[in-house]
C-alpha atoms as a PDB file:
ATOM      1  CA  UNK A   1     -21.592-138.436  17.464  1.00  0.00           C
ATOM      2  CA  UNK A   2     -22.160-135.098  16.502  1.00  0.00           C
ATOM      3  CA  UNK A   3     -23.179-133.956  19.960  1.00  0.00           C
ATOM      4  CA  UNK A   4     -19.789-135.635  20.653  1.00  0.00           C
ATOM      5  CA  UNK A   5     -17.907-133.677  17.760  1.00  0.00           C
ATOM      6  CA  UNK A   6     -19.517-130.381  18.657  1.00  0.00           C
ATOM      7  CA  UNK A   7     -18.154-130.700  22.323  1.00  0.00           C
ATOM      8  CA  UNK A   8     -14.804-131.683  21.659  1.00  0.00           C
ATOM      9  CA  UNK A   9     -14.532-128.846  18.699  1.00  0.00           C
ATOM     10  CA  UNK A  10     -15.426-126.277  21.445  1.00  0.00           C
ATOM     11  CA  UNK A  11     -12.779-127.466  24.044  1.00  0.00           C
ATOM     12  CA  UNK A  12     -10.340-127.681  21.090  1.00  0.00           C
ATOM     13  CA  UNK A  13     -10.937-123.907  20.512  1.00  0.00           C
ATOM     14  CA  UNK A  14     -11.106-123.447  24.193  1.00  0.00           C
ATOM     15  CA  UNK A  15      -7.625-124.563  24.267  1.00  0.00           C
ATOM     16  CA  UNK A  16      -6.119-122.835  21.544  1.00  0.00           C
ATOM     17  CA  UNK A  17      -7.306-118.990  23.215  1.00  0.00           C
ATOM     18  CA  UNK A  18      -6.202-120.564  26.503  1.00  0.00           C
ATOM     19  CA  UNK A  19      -2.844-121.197  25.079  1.00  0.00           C
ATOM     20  CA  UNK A  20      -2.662-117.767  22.896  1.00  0.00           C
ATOM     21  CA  UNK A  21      -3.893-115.680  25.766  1.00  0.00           C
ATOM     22  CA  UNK A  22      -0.917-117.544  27.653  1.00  0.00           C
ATOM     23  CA  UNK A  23       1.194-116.372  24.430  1.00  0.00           C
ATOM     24  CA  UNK A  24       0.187-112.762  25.040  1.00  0.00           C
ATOM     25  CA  UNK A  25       0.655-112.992  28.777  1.00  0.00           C
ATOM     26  CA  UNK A  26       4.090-114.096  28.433  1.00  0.00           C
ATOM     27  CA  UNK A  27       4.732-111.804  25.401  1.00  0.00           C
ATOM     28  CA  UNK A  28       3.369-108.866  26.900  1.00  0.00           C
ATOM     29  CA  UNK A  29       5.410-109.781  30.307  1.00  0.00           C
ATOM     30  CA  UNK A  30       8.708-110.377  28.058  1.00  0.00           C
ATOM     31  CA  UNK A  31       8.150-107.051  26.653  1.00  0.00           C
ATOM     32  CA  UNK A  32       7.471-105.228  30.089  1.00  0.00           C
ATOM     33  CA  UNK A  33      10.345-106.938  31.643  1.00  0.00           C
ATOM     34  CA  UNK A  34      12.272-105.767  28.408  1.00  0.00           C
ATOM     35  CA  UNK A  35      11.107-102.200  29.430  1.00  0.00           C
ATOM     36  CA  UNK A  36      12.144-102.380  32.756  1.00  0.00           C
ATOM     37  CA  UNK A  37      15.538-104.211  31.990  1.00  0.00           C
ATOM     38  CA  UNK A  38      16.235-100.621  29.818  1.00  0.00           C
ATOM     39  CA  UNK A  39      14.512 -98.273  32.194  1.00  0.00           C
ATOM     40  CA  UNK A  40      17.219 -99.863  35.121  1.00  0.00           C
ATOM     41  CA  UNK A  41      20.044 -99.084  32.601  1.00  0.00           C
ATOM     42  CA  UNK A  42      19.144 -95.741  31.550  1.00  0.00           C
ATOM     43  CA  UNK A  43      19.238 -94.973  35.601  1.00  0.00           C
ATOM     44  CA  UNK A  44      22.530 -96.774  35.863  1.00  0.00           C
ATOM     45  CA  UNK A  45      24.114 -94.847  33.001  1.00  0.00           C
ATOM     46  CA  UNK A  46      22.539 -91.480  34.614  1.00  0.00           C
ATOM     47  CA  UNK A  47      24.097 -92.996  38.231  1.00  0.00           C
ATOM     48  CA  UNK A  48      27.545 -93.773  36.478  1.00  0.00           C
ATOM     49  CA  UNK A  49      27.339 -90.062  34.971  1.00  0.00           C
ATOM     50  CA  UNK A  50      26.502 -88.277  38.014  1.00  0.00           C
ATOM     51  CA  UNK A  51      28.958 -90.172  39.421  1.00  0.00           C
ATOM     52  CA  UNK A  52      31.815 -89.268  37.209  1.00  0.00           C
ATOM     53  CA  UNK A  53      29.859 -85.414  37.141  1.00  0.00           C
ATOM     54  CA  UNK A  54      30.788 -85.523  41.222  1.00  0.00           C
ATOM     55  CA  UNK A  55      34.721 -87.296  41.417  1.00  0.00           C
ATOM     56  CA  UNK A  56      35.101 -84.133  38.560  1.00  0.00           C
ATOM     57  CA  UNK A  57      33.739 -82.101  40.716  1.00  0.00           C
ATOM     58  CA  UNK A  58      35.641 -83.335  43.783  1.00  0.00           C
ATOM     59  CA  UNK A  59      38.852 -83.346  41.707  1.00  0.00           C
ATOM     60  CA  UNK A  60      37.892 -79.149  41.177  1.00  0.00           C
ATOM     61  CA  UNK A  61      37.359 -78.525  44.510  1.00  0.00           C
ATOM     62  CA  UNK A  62      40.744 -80.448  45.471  1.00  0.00           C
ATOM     63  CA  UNK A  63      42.788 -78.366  43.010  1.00  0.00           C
ATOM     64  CA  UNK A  64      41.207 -74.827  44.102  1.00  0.00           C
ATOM     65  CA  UNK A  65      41.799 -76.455  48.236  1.00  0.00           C
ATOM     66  CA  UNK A  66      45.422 -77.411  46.699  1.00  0.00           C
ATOM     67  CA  UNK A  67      45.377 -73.861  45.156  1.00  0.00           C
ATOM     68  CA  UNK A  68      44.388 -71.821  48.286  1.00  0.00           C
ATOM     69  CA  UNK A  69      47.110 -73.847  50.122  1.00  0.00           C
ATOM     70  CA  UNK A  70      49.960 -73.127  48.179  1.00  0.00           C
ATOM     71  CA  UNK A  71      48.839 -69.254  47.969  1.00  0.00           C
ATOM     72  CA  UNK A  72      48.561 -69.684  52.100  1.00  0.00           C
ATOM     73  CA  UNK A  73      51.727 -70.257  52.144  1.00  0.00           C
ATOM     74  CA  UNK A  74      53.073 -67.841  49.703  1.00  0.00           C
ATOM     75  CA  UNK A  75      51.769 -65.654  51.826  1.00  0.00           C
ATOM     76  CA  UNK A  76      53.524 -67.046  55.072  1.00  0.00           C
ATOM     77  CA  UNK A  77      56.058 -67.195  52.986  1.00  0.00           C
ATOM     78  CA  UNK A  78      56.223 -63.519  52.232  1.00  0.00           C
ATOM     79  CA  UNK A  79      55.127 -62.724  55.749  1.00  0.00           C
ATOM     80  CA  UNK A  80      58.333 -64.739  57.021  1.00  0.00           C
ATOM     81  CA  UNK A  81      60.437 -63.027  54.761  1.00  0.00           C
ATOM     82  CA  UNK A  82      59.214 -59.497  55.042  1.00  0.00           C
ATOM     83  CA  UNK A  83      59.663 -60.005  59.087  1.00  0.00           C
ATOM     84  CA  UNK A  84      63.209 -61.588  58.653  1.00  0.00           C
ATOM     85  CA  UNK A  85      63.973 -58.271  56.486  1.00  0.00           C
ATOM     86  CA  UNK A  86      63.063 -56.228  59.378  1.00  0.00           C
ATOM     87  CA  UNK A  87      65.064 -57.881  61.749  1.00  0.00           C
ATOM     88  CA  UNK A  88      68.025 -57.766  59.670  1.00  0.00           C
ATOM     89  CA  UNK A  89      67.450 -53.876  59.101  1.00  0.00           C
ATOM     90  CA  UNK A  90      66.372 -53.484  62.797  1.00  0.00           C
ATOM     91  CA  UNK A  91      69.991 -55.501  64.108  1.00  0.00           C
ATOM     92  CA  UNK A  92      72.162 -53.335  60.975  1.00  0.00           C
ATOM     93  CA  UNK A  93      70.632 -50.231  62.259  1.00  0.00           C
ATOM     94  CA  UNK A  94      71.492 -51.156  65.478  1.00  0.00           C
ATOM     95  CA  UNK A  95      75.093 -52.620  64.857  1.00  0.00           C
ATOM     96  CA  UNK A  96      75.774 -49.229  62.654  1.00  0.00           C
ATOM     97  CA  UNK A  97      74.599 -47.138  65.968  1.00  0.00           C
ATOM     98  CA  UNK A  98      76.582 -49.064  68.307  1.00  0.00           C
ATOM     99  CA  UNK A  99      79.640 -48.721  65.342  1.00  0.00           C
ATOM    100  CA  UNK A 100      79.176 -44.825  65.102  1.00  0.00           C
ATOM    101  CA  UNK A 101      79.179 -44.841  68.767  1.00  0.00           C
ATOM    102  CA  UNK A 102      82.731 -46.520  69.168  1.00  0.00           C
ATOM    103  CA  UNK A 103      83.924 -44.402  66.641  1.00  0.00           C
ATOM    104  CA  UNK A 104      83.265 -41.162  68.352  1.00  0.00           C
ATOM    105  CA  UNK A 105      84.402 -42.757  71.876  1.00  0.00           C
ATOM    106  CA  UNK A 106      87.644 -44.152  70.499  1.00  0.00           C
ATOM    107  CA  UNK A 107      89.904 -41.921  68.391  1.00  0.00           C
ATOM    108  CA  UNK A 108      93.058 -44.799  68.743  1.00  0.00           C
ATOM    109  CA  UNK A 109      91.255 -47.463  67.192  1.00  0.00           C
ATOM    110  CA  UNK A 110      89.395 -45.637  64.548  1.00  0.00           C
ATOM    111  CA  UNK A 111      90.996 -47.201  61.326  1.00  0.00           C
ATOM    112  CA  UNK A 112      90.021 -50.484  62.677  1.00  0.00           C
ATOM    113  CA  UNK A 113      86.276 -50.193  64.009  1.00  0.00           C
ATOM    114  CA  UNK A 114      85.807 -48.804  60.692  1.00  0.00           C
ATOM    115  CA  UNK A 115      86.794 -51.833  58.849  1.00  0.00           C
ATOM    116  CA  UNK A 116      84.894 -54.105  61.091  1.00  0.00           C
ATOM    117  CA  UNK A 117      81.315 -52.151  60.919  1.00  0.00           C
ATOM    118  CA  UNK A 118      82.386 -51.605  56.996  1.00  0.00           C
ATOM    119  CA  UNK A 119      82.475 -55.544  56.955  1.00  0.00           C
ATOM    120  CA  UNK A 120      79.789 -56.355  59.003  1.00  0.00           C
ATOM    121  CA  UNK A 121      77.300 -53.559  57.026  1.00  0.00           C
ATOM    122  CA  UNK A 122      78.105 -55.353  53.716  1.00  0.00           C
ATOM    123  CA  UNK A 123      76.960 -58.568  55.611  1.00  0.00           C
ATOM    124  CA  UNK A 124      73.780 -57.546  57.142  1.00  0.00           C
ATOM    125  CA  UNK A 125      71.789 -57.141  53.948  1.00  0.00           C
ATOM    126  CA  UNK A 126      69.037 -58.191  53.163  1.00  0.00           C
ATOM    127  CA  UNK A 127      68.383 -61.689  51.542  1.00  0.00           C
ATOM    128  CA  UNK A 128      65.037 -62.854  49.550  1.00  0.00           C
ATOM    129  CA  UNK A 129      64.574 -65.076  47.074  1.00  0.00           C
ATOM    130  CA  UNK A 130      62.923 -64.375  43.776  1.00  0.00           C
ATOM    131  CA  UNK A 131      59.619 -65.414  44.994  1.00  0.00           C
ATOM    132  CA  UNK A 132      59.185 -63.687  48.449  1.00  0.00           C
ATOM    133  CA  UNK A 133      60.235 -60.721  46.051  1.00  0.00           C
ATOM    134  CA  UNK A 134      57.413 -60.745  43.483  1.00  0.00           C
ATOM    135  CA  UNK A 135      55.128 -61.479  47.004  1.00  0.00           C
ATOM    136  CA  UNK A 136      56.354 -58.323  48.570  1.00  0.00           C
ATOM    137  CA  UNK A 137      55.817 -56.123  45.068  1.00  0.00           C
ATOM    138  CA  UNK A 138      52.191 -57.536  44.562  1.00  0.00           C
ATOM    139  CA  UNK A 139      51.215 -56.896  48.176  1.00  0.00           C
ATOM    140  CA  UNK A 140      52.354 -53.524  47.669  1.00  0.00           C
ATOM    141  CA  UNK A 141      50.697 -52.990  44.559  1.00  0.00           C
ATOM    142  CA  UNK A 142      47.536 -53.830  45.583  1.00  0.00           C
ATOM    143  CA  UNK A 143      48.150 -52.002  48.703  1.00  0.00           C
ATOM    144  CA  UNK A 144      48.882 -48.967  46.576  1.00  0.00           C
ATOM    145  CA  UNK A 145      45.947 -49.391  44.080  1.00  0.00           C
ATOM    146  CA  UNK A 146      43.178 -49.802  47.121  1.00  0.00           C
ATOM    147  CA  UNK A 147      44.581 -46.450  48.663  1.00  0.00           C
ATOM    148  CA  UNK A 148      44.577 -44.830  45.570  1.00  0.00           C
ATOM    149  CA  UNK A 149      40.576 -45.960  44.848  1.00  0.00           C
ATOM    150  CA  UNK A 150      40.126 -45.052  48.358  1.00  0.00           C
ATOM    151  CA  UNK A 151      41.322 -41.593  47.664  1.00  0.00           C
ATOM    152  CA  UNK A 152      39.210 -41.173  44.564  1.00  0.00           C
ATOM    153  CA  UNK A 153      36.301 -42.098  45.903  1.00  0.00           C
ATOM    154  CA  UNK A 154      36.627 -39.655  48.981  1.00  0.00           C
ATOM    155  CA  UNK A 155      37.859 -36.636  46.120  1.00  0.00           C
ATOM    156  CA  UNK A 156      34.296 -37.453  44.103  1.00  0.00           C
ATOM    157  CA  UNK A 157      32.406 -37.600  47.275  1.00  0.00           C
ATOM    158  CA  UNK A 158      33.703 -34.129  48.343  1.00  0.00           C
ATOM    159  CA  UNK A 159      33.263 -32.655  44.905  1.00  0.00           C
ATOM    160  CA  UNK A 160      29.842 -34.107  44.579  1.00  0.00           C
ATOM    161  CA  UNK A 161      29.232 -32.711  47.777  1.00  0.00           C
ATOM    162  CA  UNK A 162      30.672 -29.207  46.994  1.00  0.00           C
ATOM    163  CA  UNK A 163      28.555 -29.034  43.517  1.00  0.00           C
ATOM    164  CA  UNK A 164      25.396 -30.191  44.994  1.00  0.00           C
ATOM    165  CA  UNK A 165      25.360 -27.248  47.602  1.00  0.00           C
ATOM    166  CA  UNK A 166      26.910 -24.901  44.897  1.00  0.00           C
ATOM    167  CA  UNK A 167      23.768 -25.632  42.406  1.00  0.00           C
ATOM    168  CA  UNK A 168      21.587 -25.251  44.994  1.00  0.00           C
ATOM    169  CA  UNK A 169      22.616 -21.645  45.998  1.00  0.00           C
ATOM    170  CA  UNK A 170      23.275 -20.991  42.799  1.00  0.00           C
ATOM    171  CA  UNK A 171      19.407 -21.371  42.298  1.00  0.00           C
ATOM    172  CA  UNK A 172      18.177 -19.710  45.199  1.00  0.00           C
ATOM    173  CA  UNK A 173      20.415 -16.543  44.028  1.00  0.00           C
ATOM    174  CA  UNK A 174      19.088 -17.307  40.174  1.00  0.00           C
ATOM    175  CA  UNK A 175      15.565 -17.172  41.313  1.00  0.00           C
ATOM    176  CA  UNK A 176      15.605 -14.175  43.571  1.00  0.00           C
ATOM    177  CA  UNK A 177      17.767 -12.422  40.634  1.00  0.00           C
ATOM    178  CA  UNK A 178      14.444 -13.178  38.620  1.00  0.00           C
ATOM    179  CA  UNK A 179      11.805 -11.668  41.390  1.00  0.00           C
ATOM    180  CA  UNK A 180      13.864  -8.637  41.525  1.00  0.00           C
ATOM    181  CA  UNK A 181      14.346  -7.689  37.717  1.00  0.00           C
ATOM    182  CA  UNK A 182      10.675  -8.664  37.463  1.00  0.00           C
ATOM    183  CA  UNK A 183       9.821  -6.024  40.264  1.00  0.00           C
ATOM    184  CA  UNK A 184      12.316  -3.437  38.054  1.00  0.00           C
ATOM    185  CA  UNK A 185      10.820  -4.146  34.871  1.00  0.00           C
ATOM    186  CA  UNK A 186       7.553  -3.431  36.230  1.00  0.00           C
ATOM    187  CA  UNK A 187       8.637  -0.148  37.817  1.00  0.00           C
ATOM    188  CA  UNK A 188      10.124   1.286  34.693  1.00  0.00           C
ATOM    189  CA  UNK A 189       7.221   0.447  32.702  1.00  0.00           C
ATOM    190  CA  UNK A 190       4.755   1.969  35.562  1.00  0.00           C
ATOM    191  CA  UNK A 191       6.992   5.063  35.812  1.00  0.00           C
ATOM    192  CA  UNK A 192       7.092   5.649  31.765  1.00  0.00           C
ATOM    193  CA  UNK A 193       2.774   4.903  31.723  1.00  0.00           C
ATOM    194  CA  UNK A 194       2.693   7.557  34.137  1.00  0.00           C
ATOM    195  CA  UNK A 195       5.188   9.998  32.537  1.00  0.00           C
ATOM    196  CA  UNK A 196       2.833   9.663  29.558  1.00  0.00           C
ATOM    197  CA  UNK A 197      -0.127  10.084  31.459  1.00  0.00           C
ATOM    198  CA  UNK A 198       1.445  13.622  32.826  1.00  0.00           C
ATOM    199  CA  UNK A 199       2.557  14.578  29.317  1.00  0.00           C
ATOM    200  CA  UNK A 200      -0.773  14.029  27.732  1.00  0.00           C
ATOM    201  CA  UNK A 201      -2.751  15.597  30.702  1.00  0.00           C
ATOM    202  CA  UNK A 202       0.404  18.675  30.315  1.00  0.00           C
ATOM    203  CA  UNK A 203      -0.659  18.936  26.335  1.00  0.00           C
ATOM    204  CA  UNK A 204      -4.518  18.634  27.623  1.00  0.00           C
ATOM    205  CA  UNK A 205      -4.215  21.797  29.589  1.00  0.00           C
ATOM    206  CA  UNK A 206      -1.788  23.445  27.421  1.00  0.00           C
ATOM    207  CA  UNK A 207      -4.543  23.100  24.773  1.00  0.00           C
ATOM    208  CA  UNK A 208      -5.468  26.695  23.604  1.00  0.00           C
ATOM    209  CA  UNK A 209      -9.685  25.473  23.547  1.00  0.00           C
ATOM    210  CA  UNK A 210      -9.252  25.453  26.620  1.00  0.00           C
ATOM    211  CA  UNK A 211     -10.586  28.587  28.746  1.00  0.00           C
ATOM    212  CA  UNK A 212      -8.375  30.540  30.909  1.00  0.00           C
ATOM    213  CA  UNK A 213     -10.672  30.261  33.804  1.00  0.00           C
ATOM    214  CA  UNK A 214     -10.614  26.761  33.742  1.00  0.00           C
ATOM    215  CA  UNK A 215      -6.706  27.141  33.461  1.00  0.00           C
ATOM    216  CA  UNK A 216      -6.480  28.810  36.509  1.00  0.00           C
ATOM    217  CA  UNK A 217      -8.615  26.105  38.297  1.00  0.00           C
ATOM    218  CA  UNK A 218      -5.699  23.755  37.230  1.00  0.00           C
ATOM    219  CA  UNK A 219      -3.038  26.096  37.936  1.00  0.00           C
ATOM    220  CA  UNK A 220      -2.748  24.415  41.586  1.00  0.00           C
ATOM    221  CA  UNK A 221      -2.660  20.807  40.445  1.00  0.00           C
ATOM    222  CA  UNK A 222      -0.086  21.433  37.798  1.00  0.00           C
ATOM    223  CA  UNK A 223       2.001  23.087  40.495  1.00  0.00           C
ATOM    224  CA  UNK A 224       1.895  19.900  42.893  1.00  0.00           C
ATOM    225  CA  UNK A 225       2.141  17.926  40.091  1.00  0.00           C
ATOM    226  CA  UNK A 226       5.720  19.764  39.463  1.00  0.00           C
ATOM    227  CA  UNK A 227       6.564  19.741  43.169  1.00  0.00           C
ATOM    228  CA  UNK A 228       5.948  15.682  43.905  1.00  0.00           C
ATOM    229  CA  UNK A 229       5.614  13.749  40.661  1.00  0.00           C
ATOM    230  CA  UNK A 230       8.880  15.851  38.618  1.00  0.00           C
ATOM    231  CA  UNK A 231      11.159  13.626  36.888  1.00  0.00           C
ATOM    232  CA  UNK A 232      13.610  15.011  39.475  1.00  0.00           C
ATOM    233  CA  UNK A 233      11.539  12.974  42.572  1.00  0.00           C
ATOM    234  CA  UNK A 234      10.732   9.922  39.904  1.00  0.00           C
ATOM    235  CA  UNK A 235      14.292   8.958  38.934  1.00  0.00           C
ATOM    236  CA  UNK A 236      15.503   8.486  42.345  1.00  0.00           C
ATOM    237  CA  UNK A 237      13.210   6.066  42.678  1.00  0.00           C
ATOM    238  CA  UNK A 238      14.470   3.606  39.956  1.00  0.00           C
ATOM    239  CA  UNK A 239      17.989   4.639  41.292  1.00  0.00           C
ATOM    240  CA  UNK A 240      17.193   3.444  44.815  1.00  0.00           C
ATOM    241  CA  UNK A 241      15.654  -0.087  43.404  1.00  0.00           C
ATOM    242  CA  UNK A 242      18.829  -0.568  41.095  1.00  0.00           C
ATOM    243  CA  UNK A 243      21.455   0.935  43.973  1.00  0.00           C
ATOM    244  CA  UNK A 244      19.550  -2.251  46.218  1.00  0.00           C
ATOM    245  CA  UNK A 245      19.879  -4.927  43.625  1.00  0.00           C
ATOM    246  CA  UNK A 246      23.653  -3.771  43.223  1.00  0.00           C
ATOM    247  CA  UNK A 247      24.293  -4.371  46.813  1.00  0.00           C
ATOM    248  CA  UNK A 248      22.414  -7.998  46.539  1.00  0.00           C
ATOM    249  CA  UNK A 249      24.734  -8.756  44.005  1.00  0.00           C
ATOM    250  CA  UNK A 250      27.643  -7.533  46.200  1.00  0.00           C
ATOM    251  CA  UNK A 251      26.530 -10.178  48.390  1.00  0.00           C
ATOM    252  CA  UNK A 252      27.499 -13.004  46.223  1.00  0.00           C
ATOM    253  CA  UNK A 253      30.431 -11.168  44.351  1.00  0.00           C
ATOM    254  CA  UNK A 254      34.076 -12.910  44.440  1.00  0.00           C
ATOM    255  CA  UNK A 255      37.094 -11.279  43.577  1.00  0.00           C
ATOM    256  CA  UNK A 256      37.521 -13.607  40.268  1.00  0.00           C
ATOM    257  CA  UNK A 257      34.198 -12.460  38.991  1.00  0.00           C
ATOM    258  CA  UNK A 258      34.834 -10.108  36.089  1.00  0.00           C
ATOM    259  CA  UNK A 259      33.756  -6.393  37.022  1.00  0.00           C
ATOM    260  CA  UNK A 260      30.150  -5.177  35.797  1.00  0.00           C
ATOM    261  CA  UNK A 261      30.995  -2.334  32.948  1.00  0.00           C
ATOM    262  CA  UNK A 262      30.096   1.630  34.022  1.00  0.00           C
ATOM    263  CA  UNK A 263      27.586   2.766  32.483  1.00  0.00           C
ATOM    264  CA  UNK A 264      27.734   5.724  30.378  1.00  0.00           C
END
């Protein structure tokens, strides 16, 4: 009986997991289902959004099409009325002509063809309503603007233009203005070295240790020294070097540029 006992005790407990592992089966598929139940509506609310996201979108695009058309035909509009305007002005111009004609071939009825072009100019004017008139004035504002920025642009061109090549000559000029006063500088400092250098050899031999003999050996060099190397043949060469830098400068003188001071 025990045996007995045992067995059906086991497939008692046998049953109950079978039966609770069916409980968690069908819990755990109740609870997935769940999950998928809310997954599909999250992606139906993102569908309905997207949805209402495009017909906005559509409803955008329809107002700029709507948009474009009505400024389409403002402009046909304003085309119309601007060609109408010129046929009016082209037919008065052409009923005045054939007026002034008539006048000049007919003295008799003179009083009378005047009335008739006087009435028929006062008819022939121009008629636009308020709208083809502010469509006319914008088109010729923004005509006028673009050929105004046009002209800018080509003045600032040209002036950039102008400067660029200006600077550049400008610095060619500067730096060959700077090699020349260089080459000057160094001249007048040579030429005063060596004027020293012939006033101390001048006090050397004028020195009274010195014996005559030995003076009259340097008789002869102190003569050519007199003869070649006198201020007299010195001078004109700084003169020459300053007389060529003066006509350089000519080169590049205008009349506005202010006149170099004399010197005294």
């Amino acid at each position: 009986m025990e045996e007995k006992q045992a067995i059906i005790d086991s497939k008692r407990s046998e049953k109950e997991d079978i039966e609770l592992t069916i409980q968690c089966l069908r819990k755990a598929n109740l609870e997935e289902r769940v999950e998928t139940r809310r997954l599909d509506e999250s992606k139906v609310e993102e569908a309905k959004k997207r949805l209402e996201e495009i017909k906005k979108e559509e409803t955008s695009v329809k107002d700029v099409v709507e948009s474009l058309k009505h400024e389409l035909e403002n402009v046909q509009e304003a085309k119309e009325a601007n060609e109408l305007a010129d046929d009016q002005i082209r037919s008065s111009s052409t009923k005045d002509d054939v007026a002034d004609n008539d006048m000049m071939d007919d003295d008799t009825n003179l009083n009378s063809d005047f009335d008739y072009d006087t009435y028929e100019h006062y008819n022939s004017t121009i008629k636009l309503t308020r709208q083809d008139f502010k469509a006319l004035s914008r088109k010729v504002e923004e005509a006028t603007t673009a050929a105004d920025i046009k002209v800018a642009t080509i003045m600032i061109s040209c002036l950039k233009g102008q400067e660029n090549e200006e600077f550049e000559d400008l610095y060619v000029v500067i730096k060959m203005l700077h090699v020349l006063l260089m080459f000057i500088s160094y001249a007048k400092s040579s030429l005063i070295q060596f004027q020293c250098e012939i006033i101390t050899f001048r006090l050397g031999v004028m020195n009274p240790s010195i014996q005559p003999t030995q003076k009259l050996k340097l008789a002869p060099f102190m003569d050519n020294i007199d003869a070649n190397i006198s201020p007299n043949r010195v001078n004109p060469m700084c003169s020459d070097v300053e007389r060529v830098l003066a006509q350089f400068l000519a080169l590049f003188k205008t009349d506005d540029d202010i006149k170099p001071r004399k010197e005294s």
